[in-house]
PDB file of N, CA and C in Angstrom:
ATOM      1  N   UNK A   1      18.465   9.284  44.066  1.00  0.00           N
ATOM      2  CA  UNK A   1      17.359   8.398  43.688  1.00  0.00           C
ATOM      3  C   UNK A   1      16.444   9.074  42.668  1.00  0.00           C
ATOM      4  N   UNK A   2      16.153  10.268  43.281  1.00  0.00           N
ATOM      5  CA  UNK A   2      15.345  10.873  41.760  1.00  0.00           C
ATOM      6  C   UNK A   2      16.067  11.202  40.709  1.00  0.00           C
ATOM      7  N   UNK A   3      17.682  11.073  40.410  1.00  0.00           N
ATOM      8  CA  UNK A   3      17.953  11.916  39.266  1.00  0.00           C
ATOM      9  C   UNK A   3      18.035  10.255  38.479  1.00  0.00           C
ATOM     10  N   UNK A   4      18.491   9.080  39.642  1.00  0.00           N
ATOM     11  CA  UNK A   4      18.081   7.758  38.493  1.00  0.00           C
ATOM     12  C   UNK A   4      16.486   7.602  37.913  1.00  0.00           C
ATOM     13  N   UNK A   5      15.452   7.974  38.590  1.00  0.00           N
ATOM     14  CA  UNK A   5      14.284   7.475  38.524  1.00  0.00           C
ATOM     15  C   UNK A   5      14.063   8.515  37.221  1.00  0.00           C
ATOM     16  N   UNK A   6      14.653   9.816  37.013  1.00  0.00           N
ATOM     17  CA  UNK A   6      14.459  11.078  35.743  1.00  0.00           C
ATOM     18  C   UNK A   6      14.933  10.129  34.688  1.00  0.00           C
ATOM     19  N   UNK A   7      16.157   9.428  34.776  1.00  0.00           N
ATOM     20  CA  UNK A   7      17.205   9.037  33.846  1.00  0.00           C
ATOM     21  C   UNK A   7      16.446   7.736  32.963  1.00  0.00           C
ATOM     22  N   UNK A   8      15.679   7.365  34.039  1.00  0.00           N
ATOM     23  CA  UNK A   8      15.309   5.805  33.726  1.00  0.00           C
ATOM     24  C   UNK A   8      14.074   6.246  33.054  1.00  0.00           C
ATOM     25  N   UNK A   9      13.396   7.044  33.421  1.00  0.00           N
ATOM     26  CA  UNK A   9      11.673   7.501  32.215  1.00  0.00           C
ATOM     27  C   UNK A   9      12.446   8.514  31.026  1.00  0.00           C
ATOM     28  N   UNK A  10      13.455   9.312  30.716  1.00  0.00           N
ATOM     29  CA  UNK A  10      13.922   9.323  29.752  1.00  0.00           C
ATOM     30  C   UNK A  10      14.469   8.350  28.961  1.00  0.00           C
ATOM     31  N   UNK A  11      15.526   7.336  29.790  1.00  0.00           N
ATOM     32  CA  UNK A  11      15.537   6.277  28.639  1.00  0.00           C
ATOM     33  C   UNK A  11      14.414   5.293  28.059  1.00  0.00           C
ATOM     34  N   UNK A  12      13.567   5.060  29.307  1.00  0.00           N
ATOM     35  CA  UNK A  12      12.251   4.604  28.889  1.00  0.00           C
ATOM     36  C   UNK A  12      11.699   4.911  27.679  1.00  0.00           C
ATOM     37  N   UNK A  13      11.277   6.690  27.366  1.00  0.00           N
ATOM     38  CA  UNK A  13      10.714   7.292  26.366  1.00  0.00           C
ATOM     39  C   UNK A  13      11.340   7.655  25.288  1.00  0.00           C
ATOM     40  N   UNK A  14      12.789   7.242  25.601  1.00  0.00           N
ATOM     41  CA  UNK A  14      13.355   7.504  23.753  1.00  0.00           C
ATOM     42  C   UNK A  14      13.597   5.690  23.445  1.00  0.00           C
ATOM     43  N   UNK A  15      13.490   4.769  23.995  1.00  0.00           N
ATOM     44  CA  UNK A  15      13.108   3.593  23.389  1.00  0.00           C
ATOM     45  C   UNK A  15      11.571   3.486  23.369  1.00  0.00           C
ATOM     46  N   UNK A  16      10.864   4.244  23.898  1.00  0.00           N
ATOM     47  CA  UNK A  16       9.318   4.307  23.246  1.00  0.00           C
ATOM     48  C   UNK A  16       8.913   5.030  21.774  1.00  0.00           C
ATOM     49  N   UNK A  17      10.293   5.646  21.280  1.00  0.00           N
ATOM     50  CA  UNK A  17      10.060   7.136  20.493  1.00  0.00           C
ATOM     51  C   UNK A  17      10.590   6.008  19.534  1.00  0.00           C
ATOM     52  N   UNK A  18      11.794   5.018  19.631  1.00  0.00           N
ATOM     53  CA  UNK A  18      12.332   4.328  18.477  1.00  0.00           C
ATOM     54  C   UNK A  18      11.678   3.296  18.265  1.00  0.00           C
ATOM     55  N   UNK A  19      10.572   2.744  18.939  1.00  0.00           N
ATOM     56  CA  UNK A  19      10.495   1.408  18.058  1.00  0.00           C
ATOM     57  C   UNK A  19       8.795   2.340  17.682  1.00  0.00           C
ATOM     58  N   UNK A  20       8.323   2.910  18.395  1.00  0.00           N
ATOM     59  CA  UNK A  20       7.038   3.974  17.604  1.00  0.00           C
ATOM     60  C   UNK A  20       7.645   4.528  16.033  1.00  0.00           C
ATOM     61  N   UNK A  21       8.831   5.016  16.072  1.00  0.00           N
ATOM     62  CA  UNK A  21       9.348   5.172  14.367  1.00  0.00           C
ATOM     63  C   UNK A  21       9.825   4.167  13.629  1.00  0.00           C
ATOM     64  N   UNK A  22      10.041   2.704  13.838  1.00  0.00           N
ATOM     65  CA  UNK A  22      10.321   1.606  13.581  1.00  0.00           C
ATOM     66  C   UNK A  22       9.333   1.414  12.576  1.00  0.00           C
ATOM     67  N   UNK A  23       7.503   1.195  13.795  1.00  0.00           N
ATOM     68  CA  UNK A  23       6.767   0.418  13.411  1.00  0.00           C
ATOM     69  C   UNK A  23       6.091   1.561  12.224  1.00  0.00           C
ATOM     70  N   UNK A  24       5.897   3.182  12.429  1.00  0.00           N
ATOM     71  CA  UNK A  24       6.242   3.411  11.935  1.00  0.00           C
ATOM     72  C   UNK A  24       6.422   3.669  10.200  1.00  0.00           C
ATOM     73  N   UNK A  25       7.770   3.543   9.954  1.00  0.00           N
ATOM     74  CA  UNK A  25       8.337   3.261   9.214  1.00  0.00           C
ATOM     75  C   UNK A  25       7.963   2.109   8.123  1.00  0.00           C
ATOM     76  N   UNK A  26       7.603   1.101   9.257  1.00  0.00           N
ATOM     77  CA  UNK A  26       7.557  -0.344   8.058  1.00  0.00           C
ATOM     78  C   UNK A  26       5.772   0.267   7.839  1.00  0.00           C
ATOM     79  N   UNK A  27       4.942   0.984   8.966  1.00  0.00           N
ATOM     80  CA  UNK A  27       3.902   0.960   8.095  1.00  0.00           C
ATOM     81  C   UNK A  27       3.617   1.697   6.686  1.00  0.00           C
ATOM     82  N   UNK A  28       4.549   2.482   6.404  1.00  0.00           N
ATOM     83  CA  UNK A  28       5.010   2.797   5.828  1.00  0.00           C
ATOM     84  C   UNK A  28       5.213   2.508   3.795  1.00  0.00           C
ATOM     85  N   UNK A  29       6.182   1.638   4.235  1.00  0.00           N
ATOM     86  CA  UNK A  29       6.744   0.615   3.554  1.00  0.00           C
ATOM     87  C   UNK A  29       5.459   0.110   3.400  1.00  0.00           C
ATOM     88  N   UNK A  30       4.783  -0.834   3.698  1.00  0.00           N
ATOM     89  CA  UNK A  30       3.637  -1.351   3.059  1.00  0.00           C
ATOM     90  C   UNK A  30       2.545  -0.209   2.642  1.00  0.00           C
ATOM     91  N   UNK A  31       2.144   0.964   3.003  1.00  0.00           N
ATOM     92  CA  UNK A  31       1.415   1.471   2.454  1.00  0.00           C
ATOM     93  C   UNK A  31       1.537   1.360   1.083  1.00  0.00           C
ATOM     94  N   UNK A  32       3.049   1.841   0.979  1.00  0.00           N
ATOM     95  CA  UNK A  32       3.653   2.028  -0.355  1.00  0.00           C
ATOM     96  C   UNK A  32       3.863   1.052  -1.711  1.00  0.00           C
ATOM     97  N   UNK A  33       3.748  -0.291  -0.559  1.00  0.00           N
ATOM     98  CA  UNK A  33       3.619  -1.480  -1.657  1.00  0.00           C
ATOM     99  C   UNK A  33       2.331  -2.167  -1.547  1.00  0.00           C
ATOM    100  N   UNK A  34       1.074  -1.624  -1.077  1.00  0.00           N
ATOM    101  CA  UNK A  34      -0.287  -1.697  -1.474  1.00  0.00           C
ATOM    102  C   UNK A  34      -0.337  -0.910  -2.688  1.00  0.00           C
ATOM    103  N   UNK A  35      -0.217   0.352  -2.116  1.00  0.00           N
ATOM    104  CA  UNK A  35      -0.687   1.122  -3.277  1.00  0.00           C
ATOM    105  C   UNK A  35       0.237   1.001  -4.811  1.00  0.00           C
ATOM    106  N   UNK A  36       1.268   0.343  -4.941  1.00  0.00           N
ATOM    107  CA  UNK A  36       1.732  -0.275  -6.256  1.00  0.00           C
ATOM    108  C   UNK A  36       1.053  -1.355  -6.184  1.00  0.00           C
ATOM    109  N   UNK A  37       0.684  -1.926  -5.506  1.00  0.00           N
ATOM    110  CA  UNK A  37      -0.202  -3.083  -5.796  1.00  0.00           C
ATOM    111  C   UNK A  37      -1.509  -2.743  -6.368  1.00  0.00           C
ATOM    112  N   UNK A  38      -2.691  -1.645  -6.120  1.00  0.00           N
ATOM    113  CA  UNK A  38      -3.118  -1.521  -6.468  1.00  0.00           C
ATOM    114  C   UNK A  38      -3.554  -0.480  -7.614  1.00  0.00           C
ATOM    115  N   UNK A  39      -2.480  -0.112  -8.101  1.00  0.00           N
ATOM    116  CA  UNK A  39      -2.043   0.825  -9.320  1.00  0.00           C
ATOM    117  C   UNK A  39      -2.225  -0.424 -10.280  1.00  0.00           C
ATOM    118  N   UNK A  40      -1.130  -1.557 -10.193  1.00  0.00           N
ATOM    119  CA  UNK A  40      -0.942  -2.738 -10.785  1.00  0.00           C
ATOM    120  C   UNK A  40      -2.344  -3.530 -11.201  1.00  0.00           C
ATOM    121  N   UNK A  41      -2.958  -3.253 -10.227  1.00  0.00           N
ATOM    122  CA  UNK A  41      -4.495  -3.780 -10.492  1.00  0.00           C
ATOM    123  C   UNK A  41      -5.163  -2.895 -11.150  1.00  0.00           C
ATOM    124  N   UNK A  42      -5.343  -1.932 -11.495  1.00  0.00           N
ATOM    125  CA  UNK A  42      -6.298  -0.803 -12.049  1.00  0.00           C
ATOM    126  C   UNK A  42      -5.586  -1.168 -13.385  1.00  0.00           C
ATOM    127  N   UNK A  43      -4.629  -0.752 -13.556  1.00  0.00           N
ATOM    128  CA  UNK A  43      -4.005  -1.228 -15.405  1.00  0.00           C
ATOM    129  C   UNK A  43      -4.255  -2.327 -15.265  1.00  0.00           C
ATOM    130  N   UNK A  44      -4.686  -3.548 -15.284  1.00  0.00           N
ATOM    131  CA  UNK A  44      -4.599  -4.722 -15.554  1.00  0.00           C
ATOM    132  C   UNK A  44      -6.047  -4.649 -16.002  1.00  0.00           C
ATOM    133  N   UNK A  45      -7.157  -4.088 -14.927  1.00  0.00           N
ATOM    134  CA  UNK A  45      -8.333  -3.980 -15.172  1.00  0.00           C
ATOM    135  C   UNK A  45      -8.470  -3.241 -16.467  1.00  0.00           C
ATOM    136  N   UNK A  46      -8.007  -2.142 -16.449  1.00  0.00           N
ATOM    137  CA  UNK A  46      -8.638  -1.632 -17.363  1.00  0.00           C
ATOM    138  C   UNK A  46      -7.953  -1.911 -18.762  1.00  0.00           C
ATOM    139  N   UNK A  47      -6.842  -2.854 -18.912  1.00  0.00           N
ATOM    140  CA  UNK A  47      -6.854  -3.492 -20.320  1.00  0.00           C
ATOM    141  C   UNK A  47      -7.000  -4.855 -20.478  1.00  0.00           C
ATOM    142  N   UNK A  48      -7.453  -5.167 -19.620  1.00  0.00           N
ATOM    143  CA  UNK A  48      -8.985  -6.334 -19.667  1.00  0.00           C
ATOM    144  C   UNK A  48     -10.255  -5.997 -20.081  1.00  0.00           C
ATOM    145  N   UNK A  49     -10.524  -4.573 -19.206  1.00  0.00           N
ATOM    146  CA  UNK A  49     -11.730  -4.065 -20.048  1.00  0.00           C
ATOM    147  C   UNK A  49     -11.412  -3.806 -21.698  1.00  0.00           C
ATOM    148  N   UNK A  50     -10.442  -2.820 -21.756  1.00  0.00           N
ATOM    149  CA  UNK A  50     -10.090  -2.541 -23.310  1.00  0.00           C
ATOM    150  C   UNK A  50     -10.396  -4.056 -24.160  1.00  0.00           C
ATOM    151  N   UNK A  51      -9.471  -4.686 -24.142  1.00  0.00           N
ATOM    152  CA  UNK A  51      -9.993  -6.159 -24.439  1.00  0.00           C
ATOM    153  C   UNK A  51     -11.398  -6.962 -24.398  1.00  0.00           C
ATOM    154  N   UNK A  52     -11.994  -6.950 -23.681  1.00  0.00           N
ATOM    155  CA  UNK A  52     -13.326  -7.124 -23.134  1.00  0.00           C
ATOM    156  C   UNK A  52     -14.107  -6.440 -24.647  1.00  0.00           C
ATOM    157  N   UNK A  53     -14.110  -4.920 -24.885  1.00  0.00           N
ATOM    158  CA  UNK A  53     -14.784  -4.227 -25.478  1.00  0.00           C
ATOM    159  C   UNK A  53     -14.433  -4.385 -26.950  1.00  0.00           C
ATOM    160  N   UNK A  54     -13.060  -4.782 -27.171  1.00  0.00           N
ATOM    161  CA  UNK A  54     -12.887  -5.300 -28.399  1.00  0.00           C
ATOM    162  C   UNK A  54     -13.485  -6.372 -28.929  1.00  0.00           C
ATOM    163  N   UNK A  55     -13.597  -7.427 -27.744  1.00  0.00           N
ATOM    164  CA  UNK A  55     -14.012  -8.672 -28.419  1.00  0.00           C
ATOM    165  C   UNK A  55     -15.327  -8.430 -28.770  1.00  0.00           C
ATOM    166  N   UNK A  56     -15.898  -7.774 -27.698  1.00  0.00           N
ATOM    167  CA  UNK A  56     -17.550  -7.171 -27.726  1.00  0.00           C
ATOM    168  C   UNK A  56     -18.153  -6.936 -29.065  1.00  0.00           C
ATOM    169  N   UNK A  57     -16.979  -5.716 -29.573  1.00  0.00           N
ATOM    170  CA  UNK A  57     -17.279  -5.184 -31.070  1.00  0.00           C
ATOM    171  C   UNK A  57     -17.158  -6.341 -32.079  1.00  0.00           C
ATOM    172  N   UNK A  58     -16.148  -6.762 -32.435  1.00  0.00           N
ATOM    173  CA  UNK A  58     -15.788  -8.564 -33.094  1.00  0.00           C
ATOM    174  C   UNK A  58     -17.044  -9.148 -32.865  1.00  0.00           C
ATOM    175  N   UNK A  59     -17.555  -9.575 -32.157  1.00  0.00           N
ATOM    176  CA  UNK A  59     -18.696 -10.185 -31.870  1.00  0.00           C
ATOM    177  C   UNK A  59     -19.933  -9.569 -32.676  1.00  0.00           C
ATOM    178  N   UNK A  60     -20.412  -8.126 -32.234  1.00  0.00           N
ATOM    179  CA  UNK A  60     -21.475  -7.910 -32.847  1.00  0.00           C
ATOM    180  C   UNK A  60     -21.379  -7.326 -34.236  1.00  0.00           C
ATOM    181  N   UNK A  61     -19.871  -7.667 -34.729  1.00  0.00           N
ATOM    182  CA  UNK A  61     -19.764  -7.084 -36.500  1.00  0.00           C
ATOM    183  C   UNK A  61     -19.802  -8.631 -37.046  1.00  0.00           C
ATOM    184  N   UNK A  62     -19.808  -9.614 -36.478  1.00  0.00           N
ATOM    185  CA  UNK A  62     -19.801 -10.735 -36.850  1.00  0.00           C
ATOM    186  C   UNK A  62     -21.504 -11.339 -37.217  1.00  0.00           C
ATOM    187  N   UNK A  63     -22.265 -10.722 -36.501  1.00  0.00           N
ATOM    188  CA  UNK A  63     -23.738 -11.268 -35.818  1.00  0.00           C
ATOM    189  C   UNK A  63     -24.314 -10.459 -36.749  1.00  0.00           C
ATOM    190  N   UNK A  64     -23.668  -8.900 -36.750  1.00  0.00           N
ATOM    191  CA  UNK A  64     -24.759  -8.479 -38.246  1.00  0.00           C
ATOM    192  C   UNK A  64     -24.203  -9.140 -39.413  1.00  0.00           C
ATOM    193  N   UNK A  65     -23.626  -9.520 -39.935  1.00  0.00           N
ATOM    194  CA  UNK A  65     -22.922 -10.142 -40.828  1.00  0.00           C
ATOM    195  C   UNK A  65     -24.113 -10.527 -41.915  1.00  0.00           C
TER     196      UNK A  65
END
Protein backbone atom coordinates (compact mmCIF):
# COMPACT_ATOMS: atom_id res chain seq x y z
CA UNK A 1 0.00 0.00 0.00
CA UNK A 2 2.70 2.49 0.60
CA UNK A 3 4.92 1.65 -2.30
CA UNK A 4 1.39 2.39 -4.51
CA UNK A 5 0.59 5.52 -2.49
CA UNK A 6 4.95 6.58 -3.31
CA UNK A 7 4.13 5.59 -7.00
CA UNK A 8 0.93 7.53 -7.25
CA UNK A 9 2.54 11.20 -5.73
CA UNK A 10 5.42 10.56 -8.12
CA UNK A 11 3.23 10.16 -10.98
CA UNK A 12 1.15 12.88 -9.60
CA UNK A 13 4.33 15.30 -9.63
CA UNK A 14 5.83 14.57 -12.95
CA UNK A 15 2.32 15.37 -14.55
CA UNK A 16 2.51 18.49 -12.29
CA UNK A 17 6.22 19.15 -13.69
CA UNK A 18 4.67 18.69 -17.50
CA UNK A 19 1.88 20.72 -17.89
CA UNK A 20 3.93 23.56 -15.35
CA UNK A 21 6.52 23.37 -18.59
CA UNK A 22 3.65 23.36 -21.05
CA UNK A 23 2.13 26.49 -19.65
CA UNK A 24 5.36 27.46 -19.34
CA UNK A 25 6.49 27.28 -22.58
CA UNK A 26 3.47 28.92 -24.36
CA UNK A 27 4.16 31.78 -21.82
CA UNK A 28 6.83 31.96 -23.43
CA UNK A 29 5.87 32.03 -26.90
CA UNK A 30 3.81 35.05 -26.28
CA UNK A 31 6.33 36.94 -24.45
CA UNK A 32 8.17 36.63 -27.57
CA UNK A 33 5.40 37.73 -29.83
CA UNK A 34 4.60 40.86 -27.61
CA UNK A 35 7.79 41.92 -27.68
CA UNK A 36 7.91 41.74 -31.76
CA UNK A 37 4.89 43.35 -31.40
CA UNK A 38 6.18 45.97 -29.70
CA UNK A 39 9.52 46.46 -31.54
CA UNK A 40 6.91 46.73 -34.57
CA UNK A 41 5.36 49.58 -32.77
CA UNK A 42 8.42 51.65 -31.82
CA UNK A 43 9.55 51.69 -35.75
CA UNK A 44 6.30 52.60 -36.84
CA UNK A 45 6.34 55.38 -34.21
CA UNK A 46 9.26 56.64 -34.79
CA UNK A 47 8.85 57.01 -38.68
CA UNK A 48 5.70 58.68 -38.07
CA UNK A 49 7.56 60.92 -35.99
CA UNK A 50 10.37 61.26 -38.75
CA UNK A 51 7.45 62.17 -41.00
CA UNK A 52 5.63 64.27 -38.54
CA UNK A 53 8.95 66.50 -38.40
CA UNK A 54 9.28 66.68 -42.02
CA UNK A 55 6.02 67.95 -42.68
CA UNK A 56 6.67 70.32 -39.64
CA UNK A 57 9.75 71.78 -41.54
CA UNK A 58 7.57 72.03 -45.13
CA UNK A 59 5.23 73.89 -43.22
CA UNK A 60 7.30 76.50 -41.55
CA UNK A 61 9.62 77.06 -44.91
CA UNK A 62 6.37 77.65 -46.52
CA UNK A 63 4.97 80.35 -43.77
CA UNK A 64 8.28 82.28 -43.97
CA UNK A 65 7.93 82.39 -47.53
Amino acid sequence: MKNILTIGALLLALGLIGFLYQQLSAAQEALKASEQRFNDCQQVTFQLQNKLAGLERERTAQATK
